[in-house]
Protein backbone atom coordinates (compact mmCIF):
# COMPACT_ATOMS: atom_id res chain seq x y z
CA UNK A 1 -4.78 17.60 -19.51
CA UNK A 2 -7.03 16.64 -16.73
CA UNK A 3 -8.11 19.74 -14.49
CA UNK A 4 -7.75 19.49 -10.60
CA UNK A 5 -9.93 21.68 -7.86
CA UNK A 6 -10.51 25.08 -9.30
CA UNK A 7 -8.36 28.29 -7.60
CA UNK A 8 -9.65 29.07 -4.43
CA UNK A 9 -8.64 32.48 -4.75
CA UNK A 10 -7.88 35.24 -7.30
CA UNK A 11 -4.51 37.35 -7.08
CA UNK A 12 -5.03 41.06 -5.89
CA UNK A 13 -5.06 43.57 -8.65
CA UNK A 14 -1.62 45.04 -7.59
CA UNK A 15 0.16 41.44 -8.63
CA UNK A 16 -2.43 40.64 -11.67
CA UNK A 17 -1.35 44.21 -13.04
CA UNK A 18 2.15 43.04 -12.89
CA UNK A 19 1.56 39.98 -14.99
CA UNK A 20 0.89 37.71 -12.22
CA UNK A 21 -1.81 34.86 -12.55
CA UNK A 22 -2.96 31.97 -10.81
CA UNK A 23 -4.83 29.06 -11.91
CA UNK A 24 -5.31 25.31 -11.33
CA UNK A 25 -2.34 23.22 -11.87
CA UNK A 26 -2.99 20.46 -14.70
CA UNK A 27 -1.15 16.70 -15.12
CA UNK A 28 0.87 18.70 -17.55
CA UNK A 29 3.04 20.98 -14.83
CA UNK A 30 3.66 17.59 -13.21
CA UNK A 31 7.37 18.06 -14.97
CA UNK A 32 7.83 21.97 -13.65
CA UNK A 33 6.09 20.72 -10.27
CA UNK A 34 9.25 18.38 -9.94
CA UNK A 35 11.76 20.82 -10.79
CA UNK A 36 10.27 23.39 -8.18
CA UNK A 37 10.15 20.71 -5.70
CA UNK A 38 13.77 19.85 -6.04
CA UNK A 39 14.63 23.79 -5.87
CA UNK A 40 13.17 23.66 -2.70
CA UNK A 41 15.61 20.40 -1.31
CA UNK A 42 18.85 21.90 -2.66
CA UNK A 43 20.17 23.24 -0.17
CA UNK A 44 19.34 19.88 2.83
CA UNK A 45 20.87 18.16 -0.38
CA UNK A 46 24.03 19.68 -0.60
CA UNK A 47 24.85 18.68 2.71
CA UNK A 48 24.52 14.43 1.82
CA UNK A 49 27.16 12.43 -0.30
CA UNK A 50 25.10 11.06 -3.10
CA UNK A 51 25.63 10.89 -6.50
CA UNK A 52 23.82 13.24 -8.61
CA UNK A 53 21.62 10.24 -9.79
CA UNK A 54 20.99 8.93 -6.52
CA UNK A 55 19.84 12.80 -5.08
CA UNK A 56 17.62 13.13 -8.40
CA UNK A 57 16.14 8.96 -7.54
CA UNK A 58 15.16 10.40 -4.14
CA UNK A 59 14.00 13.81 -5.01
CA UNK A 60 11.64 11.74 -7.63
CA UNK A 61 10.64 9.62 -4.78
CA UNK A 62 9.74 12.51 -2.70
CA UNK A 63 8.03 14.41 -4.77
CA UNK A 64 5.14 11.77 -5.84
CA UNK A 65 4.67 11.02 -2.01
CA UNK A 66 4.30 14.50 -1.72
CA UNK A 67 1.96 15.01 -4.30
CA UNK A 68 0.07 11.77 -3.28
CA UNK A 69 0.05 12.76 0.52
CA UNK A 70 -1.82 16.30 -0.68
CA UNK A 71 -4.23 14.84 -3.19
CA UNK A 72 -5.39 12.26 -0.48
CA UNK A 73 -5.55 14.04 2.64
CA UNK A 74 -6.25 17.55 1.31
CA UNK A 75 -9.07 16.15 -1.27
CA UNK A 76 -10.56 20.32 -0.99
CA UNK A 77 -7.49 22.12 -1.78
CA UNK A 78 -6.72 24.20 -4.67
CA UNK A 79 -3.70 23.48 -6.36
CA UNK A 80 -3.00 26.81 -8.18
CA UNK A 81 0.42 27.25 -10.50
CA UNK A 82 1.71 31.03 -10.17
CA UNK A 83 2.66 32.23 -13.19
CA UNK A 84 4.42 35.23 -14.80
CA UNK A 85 3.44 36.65 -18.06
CA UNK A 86 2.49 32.88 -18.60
CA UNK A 87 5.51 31.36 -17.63
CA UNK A 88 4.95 28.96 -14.33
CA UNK A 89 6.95 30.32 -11.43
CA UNK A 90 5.66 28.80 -8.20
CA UNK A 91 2.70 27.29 -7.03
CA UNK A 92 0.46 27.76 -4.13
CA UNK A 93 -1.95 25.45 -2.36
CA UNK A 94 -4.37 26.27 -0.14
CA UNK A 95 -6.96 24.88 1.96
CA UNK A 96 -10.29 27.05 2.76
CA UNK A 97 -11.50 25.24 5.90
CA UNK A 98 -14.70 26.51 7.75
CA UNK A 99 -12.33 28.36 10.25
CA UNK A 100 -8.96 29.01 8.25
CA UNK A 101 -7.25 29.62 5.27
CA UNK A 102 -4.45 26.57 5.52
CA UNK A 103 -1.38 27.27 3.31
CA UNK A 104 -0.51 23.42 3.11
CA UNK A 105 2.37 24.47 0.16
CA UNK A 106 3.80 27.81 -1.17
CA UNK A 107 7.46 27.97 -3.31
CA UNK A 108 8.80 29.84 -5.75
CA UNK A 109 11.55 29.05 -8.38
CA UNK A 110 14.51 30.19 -6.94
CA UNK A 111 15.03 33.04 -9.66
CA UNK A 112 11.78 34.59 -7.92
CA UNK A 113 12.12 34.58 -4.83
CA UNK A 114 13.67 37.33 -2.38
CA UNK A 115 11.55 39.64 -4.69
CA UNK A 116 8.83 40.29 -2.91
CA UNK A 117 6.37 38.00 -4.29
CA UNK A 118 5.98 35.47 -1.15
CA UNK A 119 5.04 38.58 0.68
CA UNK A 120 2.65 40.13 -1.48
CA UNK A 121 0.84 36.38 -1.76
CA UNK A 122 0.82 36.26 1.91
CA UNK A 123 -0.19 39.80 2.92
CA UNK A 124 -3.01 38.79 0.18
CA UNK A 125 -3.89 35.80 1.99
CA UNK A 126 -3.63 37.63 5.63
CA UNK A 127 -6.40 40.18 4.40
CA UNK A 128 -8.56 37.57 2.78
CA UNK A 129 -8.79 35.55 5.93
CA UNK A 130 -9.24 38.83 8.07
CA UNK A 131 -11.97 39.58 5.62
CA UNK A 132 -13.73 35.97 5.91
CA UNK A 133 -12.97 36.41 9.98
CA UNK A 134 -10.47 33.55 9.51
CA UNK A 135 -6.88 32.56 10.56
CA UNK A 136 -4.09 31.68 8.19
CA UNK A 137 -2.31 29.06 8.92
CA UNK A 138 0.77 27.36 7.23
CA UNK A 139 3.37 24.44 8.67
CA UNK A 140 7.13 25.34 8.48
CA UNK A 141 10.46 23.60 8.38
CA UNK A 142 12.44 24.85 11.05
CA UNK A 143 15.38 25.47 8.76
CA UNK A 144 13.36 27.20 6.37
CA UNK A 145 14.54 30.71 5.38
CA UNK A 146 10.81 31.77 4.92
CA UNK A 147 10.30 31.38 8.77
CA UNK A 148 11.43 35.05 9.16
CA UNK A 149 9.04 36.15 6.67
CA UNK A 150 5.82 34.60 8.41
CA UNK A 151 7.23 35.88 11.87
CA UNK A 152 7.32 39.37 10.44
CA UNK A 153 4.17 38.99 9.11
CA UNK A 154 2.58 38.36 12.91
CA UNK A 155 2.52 34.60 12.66
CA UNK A 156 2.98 32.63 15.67
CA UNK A 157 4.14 29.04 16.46
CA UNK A 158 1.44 27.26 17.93
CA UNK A 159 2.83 23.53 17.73
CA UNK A 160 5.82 22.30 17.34
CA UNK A 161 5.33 18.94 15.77
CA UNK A 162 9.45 17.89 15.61
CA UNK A 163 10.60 18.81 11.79
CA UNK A 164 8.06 21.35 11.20
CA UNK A 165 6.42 24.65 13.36
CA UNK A 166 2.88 24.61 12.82
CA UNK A 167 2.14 28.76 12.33
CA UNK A 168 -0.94 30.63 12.80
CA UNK A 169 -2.00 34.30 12.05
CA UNK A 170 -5.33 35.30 13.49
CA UNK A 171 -6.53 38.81 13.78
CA UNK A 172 -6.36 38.88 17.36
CA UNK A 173 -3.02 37.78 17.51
CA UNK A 174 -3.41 34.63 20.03
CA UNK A 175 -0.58 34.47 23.02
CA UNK A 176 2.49 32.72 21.83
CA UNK A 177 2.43 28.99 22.47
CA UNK A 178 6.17 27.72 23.95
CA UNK A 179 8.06 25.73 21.61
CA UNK A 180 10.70 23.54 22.40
């Protein structure tokens, strides 16, 4: 049960007192790691005719180019597992770069989300960068339901890079950049 980066950040007191924790993911959430990451494909997945087994070959595949992409290009982050009363609901990344707070992964289990938790994590994040006089950054899937939740929360697009919109908050609230 090897140990990764240690949290970067501690929950606020208003999600800690409702049995909320955070802490660094181990090799032994690898299993519940999948499972969220497959959550988080179901619905681009339902759309393709594969057989179960070939969906859950690719989702595999996915996932541990995922998680090799992260641990070899984001060698800082923090790798925290949210959990509830103990149980592992979601996980949360995050990059603390001299200049911003990068969000390179947030997702819930399905069960939890809609609930306000996403919102509490990211209002958290929002006033620990404003804090630290840094931005909060995060990239998006266009298609992603959560892009109305970052938009409400004052982040802008600032690059569209094809599949994803590349979202920043800042303070200051920079002008809009166009996106195609």
């Amino acid at each position: 049960m090897s140990i990764l980066a240690p949290s970067a950040i501690q929950l606020s007191a208003a999600l800690l007192s409702q049995g909320f924790t955070l802490r660094p993911e181990t090799e032994d959430d690898t299993s519940f790691l999948g499972q969220l990451y497959a959550s988080t494909r179901e619905d681009e997945l339902a759309l393709v005719d594969w057989s179960a087994e070939q969906k859950q070959a690719f989702l595999a595949g996915q996932f541990q180019a995922q998680r090799h992409h992260y641990r070899t290009y984001l060698a800082g982050c923090s790798f925290d597992i949210l959990e509830y009363n103990g149980v592992p609901i979601g996980r949360l990344y995050l990059d603390v770069r001299p200049s911003r707070l990068h969000i390179a992964d947030i997702a819930l289990m399905p069960e939890w989300r809609g609930k306000g938790i996403g919102t509490a994590i990211l209002e958290m994040l929002i006033g620990m960068g404003s804090s630290m006089g840094k931005s909060v950054g995060i990239f998006v899937e266009k298609f992603n339901p959560a892009l109305r939740l970052y938009r409400r929360l004052g982040f802008i697009e600032i690059q569209d890079t094809g599949v994803y919109l590349e979202m920043e908050w800042t303070a200051d609230g920079p002008a809009q950049v166009a996106v195609s």
